[in-house]
PDB file of N, CA and C in Angstrom:
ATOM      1  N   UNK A   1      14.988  -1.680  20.593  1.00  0.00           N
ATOM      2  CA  UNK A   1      13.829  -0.878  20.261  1.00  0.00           C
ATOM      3  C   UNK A   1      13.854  -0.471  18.789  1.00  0.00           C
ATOM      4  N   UNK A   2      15.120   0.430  18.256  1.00  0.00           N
ATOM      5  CA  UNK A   2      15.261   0.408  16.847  1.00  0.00           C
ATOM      6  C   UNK A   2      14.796  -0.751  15.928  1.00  0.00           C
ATOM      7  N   UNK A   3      15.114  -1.985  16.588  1.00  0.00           N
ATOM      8  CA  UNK A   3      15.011  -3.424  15.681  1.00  0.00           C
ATOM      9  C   UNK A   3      14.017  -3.585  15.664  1.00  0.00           C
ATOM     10  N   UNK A   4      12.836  -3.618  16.532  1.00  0.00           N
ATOM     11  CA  UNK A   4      11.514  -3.356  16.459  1.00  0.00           C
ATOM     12  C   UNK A   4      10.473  -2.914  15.390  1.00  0.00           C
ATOM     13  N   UNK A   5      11.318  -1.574  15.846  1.00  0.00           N
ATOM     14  CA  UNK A   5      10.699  -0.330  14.967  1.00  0.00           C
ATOM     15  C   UNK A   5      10.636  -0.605  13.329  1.00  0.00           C
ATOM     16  N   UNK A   6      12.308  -0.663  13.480  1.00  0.00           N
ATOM     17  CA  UNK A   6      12.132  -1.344  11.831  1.00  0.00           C
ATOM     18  C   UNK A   6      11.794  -2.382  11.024  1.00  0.00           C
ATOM     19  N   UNK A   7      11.646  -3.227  11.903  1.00  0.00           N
ATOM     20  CA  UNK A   7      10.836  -4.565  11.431  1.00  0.00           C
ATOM     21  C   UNK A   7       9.500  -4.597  11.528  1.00  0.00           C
ATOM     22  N   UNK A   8       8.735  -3.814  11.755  1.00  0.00           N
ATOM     23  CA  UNK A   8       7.315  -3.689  11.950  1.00  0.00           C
ATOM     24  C   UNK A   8       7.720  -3.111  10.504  1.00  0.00           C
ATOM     25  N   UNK A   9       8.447  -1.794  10.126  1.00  0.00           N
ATOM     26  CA  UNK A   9       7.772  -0.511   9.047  1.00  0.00           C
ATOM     27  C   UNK A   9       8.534  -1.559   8.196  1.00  0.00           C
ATOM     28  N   UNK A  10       8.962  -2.367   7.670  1.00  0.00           N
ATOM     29  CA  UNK A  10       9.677  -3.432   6.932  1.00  0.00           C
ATOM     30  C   UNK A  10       8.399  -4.325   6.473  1.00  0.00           C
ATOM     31  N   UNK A  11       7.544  -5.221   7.748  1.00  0.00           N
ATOM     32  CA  UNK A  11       6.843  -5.928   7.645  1.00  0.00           C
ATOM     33  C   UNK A  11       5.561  -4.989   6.946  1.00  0.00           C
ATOM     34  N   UNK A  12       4.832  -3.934   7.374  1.00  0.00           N
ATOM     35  CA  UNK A  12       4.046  -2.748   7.010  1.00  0.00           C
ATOM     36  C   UNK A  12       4.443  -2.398   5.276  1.00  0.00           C
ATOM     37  N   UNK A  13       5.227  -2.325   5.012  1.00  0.00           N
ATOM     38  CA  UNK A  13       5.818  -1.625   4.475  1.00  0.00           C
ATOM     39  C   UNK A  13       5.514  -2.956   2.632  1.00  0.00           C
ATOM     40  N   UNK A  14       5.820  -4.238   3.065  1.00  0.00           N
ATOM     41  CA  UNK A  14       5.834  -5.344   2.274  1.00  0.00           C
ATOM     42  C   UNK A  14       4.249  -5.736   1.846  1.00  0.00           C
ATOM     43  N   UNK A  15       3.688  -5.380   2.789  1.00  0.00           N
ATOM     44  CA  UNK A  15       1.748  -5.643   3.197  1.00  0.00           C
ATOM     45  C   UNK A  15       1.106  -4.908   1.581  1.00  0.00           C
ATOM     46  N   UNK A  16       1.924  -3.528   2.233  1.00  0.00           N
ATOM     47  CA  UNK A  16       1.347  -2.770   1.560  1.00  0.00           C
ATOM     48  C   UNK A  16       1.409  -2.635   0.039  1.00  0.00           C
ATOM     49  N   UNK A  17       3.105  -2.887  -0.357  1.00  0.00           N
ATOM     50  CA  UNK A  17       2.838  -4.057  -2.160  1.00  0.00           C
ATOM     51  C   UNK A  17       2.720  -4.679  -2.126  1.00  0.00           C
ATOM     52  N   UNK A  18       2.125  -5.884  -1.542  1.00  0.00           N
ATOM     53  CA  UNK A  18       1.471  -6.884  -2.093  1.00  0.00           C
ATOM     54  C   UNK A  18       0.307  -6.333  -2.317  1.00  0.00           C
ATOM     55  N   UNK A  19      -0.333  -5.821  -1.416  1.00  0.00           N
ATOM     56  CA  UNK A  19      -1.782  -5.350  -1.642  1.00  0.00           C
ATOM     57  C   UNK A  19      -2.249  -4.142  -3.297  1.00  0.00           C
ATOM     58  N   UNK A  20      -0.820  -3.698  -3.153  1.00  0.00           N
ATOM     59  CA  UNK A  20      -0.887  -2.577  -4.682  1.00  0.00           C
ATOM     60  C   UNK A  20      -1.086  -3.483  -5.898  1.00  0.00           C
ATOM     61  N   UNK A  21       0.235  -4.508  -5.800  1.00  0.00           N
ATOM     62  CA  UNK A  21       0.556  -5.555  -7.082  1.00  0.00           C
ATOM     63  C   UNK A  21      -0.785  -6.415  -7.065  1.00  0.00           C
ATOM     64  N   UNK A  22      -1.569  -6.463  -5.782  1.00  0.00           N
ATOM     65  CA  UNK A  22      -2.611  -7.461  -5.514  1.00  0.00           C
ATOM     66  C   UNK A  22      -3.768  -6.426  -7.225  1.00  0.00           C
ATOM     67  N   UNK A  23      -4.089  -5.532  -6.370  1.00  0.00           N
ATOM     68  CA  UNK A  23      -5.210  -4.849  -7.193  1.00  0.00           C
ATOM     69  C   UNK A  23      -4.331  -4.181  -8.537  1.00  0.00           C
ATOM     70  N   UNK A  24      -3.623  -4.232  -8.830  1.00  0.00           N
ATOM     71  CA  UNK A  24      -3.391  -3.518 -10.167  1.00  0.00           C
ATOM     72  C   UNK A  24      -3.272  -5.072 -11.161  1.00  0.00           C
ATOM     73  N   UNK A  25      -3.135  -6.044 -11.036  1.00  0.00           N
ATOM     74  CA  UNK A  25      -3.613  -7.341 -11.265  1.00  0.00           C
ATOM     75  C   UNK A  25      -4.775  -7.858 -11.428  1.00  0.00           C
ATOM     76  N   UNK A  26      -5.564  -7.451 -10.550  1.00  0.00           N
ATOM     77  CA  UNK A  26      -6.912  -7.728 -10.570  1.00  0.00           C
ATOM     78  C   UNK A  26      -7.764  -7.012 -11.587  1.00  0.00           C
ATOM     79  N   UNK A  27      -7.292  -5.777 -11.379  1.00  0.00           N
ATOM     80  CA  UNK A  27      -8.103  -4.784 -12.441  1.00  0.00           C
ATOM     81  C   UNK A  27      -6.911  -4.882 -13.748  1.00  0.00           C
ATOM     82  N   UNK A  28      -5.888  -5.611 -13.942  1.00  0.00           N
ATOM     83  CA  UNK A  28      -5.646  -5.972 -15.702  1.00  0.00           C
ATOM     84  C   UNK A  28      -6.603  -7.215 -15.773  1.00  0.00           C
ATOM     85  N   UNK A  29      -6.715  -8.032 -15.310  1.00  0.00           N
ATOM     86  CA  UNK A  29      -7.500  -9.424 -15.208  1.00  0.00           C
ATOM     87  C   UNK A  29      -8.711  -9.115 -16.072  1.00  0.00           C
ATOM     88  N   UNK A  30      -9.848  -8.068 -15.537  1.00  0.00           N
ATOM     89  CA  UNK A  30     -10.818  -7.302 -16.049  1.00  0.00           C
ATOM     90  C   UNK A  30     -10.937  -6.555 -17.010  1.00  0.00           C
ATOM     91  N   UNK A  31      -9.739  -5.820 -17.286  1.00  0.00           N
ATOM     92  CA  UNK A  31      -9.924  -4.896 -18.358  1.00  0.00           C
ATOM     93  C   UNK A  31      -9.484  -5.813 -19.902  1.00  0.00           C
ATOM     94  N   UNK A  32     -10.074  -5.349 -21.141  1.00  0.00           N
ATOM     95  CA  UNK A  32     -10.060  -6.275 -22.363  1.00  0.00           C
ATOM     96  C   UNK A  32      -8.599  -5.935 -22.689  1.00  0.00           C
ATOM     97  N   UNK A  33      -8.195  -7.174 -23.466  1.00  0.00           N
ATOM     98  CA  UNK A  33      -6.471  -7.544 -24.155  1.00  0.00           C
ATOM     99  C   UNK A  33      -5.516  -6.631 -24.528  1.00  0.00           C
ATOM    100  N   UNK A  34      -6.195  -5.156 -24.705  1.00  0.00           N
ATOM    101  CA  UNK A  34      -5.617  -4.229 -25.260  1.00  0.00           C
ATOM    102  C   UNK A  34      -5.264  -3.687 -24.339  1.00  0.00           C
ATOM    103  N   UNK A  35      -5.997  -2.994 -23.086  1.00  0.00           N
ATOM    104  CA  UNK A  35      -5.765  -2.443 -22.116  1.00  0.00           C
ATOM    105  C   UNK A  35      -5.273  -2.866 -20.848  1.00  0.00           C
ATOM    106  N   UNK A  36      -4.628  -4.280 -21.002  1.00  0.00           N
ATOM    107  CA  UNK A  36      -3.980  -4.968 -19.475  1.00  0.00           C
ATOM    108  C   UNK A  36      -3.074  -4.145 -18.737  1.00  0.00           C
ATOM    109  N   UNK A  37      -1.505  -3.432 -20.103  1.00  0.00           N
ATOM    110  CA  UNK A  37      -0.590  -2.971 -19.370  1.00  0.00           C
ATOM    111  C   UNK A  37      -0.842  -1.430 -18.974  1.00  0.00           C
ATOM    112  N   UNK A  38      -1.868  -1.114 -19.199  1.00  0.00           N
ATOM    113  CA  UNK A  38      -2.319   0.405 -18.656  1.00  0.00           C
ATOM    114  C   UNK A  38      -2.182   0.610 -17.207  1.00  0.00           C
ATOM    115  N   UNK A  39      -2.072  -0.662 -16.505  1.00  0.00           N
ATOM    116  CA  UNK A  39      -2.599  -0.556 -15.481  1.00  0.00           C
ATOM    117  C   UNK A  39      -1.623  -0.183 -14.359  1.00  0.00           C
ATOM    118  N   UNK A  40      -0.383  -0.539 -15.240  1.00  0.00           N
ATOM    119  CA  UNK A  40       1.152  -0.616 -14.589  1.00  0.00           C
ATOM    120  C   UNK A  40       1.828   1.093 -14.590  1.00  0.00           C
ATOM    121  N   UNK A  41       0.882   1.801 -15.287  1.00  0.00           N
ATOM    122  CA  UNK A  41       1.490   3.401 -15.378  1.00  0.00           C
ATOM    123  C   UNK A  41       0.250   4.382 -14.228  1.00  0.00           C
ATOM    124  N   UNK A  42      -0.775   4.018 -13.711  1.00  0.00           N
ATOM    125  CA  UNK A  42      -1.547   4.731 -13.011  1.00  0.00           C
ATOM    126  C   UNK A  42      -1.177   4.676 -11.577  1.00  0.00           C
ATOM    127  N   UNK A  43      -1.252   5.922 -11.379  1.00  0.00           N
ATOM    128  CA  UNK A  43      -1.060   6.079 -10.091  1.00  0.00           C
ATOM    129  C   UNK A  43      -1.770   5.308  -8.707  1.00  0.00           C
ATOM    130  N   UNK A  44      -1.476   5.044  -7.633  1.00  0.00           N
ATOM    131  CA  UNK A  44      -1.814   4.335  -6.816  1.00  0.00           C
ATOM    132  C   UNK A  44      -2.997   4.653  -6.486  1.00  0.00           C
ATOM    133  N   UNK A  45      -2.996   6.126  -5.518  1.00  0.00           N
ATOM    134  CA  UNK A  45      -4.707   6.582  -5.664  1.00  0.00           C
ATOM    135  C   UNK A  45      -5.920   6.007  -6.374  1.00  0.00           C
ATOM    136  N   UNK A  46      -5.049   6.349  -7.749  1.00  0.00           N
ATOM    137  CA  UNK A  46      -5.907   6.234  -8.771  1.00  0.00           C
ATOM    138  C   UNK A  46      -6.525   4.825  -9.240  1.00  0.00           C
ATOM    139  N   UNK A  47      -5.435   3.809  -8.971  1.00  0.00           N
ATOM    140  CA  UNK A  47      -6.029   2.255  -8.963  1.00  0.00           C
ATOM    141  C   UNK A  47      -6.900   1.909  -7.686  1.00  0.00           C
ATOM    142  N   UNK A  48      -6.646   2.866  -6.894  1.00  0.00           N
ATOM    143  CA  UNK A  48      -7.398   2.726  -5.191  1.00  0.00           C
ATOM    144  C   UNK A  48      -9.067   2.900  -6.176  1.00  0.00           C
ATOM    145  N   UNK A  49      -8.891   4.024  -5.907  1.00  0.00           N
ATOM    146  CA  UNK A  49     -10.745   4.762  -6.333  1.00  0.00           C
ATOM    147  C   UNK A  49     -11.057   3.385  -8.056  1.00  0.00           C
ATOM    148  N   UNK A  50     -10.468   3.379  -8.675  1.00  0.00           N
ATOM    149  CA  UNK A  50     -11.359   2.291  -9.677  1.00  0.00           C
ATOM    150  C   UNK A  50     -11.146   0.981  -9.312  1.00  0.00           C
ATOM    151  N   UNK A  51     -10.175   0.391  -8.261  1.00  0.00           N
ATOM    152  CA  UNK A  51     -10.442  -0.663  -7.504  1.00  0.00           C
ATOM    153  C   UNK A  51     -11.760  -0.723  -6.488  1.00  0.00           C
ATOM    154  N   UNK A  52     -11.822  -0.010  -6.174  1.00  0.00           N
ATOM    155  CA  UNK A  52     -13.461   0.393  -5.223  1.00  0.00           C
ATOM    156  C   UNK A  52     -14.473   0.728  -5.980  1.00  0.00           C
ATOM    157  N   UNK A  53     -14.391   0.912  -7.164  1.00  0.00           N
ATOM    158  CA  UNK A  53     -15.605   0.650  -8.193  1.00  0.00           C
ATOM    159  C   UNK A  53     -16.072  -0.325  -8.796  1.00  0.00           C
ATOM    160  N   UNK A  54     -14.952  -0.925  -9.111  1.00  0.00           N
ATOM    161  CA  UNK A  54     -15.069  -2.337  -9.780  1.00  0.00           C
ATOM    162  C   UNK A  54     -15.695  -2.953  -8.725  1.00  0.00           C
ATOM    163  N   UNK A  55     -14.698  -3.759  -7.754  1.00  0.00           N
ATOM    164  CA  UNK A  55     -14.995  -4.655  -6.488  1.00  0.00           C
ATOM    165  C   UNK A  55     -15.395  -3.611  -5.147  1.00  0.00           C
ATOM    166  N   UNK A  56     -16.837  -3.221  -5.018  1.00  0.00           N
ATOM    167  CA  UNK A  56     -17.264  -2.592  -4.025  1.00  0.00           C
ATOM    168  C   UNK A  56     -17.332  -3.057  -2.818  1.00  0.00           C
ATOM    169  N   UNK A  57     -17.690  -3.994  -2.900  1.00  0.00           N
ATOM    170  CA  UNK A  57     -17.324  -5.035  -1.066  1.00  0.00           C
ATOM    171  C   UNK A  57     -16.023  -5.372  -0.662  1.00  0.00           C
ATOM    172  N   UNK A  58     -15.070  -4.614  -1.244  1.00  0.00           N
ATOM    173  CA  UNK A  58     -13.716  -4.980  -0.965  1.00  0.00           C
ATOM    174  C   UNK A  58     -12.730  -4.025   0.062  1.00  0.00           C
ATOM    175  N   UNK A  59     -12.166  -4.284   0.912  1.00  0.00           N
ATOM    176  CA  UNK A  59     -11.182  -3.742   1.670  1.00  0.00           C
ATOM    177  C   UNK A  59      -9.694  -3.336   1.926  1.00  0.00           C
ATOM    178  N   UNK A  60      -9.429  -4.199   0.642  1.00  0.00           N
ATOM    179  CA  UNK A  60      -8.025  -3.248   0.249  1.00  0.00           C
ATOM    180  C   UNK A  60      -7.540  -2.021  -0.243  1.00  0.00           C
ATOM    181  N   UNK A  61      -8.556  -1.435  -0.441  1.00  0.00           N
ATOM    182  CA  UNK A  61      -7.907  -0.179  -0.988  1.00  0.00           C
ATOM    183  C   UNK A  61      -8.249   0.733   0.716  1.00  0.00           C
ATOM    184  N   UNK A  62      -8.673   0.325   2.256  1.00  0.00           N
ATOM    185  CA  UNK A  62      -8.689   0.906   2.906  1.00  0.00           C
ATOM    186  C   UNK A  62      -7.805   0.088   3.920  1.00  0.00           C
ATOM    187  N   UNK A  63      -7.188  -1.288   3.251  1.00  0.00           N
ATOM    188  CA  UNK A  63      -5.884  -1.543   4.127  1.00  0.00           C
ATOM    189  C   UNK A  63      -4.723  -0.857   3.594  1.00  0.00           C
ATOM    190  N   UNK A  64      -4.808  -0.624   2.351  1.00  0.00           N
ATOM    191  CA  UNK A  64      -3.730  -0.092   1.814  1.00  0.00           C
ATOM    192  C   UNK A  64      -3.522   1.503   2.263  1.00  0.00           C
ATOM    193  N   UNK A  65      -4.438   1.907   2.641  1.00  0.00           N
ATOM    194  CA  UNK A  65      -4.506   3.608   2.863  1.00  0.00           C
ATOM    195  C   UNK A  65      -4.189   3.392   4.567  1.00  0.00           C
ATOM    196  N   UNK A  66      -4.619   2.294   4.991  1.00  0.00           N
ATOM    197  CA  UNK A  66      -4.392   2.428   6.421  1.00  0.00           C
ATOM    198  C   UNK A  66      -2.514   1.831   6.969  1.00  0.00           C
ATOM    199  N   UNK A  67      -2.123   1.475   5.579  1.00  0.00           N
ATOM    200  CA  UNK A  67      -0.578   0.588   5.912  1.00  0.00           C
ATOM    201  C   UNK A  67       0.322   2.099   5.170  1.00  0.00           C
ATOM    202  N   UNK A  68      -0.411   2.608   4.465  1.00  0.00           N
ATOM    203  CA  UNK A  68       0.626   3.850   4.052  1.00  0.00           C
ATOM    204  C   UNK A  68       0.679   4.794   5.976  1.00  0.00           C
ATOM    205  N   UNK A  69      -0.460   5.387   6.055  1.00  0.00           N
ATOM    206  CA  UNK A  69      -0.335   6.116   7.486  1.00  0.00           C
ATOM    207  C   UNK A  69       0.394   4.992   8.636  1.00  0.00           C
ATOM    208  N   UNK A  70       0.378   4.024   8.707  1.00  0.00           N
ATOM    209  CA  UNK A  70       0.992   2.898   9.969  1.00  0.00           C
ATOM    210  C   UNK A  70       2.473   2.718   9.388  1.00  0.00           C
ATOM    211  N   UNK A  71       2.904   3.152   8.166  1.00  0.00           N
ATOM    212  CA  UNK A  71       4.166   3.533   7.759  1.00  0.00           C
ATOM    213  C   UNK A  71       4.644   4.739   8.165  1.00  0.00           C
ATOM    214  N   UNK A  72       4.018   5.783   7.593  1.00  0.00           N
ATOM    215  CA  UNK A  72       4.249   7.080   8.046  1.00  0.00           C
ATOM    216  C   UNK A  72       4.150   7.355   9.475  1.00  0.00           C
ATOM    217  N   UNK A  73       3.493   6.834  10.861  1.00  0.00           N
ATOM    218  CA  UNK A  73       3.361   6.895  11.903  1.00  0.00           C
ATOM    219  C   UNK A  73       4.727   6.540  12.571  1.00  0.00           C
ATOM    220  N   UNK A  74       5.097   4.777  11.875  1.00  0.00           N
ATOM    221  CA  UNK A  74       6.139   4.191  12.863  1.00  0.00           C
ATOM    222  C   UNK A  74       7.332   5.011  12.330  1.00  0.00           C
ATOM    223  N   UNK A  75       7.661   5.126  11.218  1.00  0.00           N
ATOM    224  CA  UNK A  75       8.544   6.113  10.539  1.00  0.00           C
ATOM    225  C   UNK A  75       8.775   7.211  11.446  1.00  0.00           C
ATOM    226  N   UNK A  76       7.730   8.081  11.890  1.00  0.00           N
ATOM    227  CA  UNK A  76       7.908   8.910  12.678  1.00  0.00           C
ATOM    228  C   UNK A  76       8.104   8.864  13.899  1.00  0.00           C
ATOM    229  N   UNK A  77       7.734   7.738  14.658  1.00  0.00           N
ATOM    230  CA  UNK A  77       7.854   6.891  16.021  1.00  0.00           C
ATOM    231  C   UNK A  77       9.401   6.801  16.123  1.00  0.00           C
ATOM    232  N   UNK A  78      10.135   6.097  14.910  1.00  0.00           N
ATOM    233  CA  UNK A  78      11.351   5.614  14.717  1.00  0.00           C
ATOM    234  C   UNK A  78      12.334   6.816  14.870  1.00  0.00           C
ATOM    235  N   UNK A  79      11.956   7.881  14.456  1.00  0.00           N
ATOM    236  CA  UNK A  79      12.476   9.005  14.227  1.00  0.00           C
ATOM    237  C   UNK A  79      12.159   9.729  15.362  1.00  0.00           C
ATOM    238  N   UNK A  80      11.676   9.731  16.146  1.00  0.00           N
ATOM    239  CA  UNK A  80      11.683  10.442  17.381  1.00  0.00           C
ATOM    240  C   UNK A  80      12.457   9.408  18.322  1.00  0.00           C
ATOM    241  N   UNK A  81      12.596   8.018  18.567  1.00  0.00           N
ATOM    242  CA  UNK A  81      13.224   7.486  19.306  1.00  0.00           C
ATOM    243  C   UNK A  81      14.679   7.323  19.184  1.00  0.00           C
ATOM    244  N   UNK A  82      15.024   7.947  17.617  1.00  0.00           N
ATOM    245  CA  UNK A  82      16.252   8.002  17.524  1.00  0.00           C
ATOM    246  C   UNK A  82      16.894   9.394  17.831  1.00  0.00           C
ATOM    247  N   UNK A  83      16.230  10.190  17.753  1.00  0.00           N
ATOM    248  CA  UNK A  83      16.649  11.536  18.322  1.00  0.00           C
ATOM    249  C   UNK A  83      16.861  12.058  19.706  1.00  0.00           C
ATOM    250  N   UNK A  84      15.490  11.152  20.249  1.00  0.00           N
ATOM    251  CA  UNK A  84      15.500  11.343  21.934  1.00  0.00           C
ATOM    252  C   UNK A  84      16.980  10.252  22.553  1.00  0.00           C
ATOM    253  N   UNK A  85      17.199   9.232  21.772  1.00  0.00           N
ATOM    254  CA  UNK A  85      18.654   8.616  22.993  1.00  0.00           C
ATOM    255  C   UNK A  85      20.018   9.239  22.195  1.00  0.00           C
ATOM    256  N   UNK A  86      19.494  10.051  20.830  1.00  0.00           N
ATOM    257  CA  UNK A  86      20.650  10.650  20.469  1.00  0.00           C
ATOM    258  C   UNK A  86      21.609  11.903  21.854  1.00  0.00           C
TER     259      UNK A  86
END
């Protein structure tokens, strides 16, 4: 059950940078020559909300918000199943 647990928040967990490195890439791609490596010091949020401005029909910045909580969930799943056969 542990092995489970942690291989889901492992697999979850990998989703979820690719999807960060995905859009903080995308939006240097866009921004002009001067401003590429800016993109590597902003906070995640913060590439979330001007990733959803730029590309408005897009769904990563609400897989990415939905793989942080499905982290934090199994995390906590994991952590109660280790306490209860403790």
């Amino acid at each position: 059950m542990f092995a489970i647990f942690f291989i889901v928040l492992v697999v979850i967990a990998l989703a979820s940078i690719a999807i960060e490195i995905l859009m903080r890439v995308r939006l240097s791609v866009r921004e002009p020559r001067a401003e590429k490596l800016l993109w590597r010091r902003h906070g995640g949020d913060e590439v979330a909300a001007t990733y959803e401005k730029v590309f408005p029909r897009t769904m990563l910045p609400a897989i990415r918000q939905f793989a942080l909580w499905s982290i934090v969930v199994t995390a906590a799943a994991l952590l109660l199943v280790v306490v209860l056969k403790w």
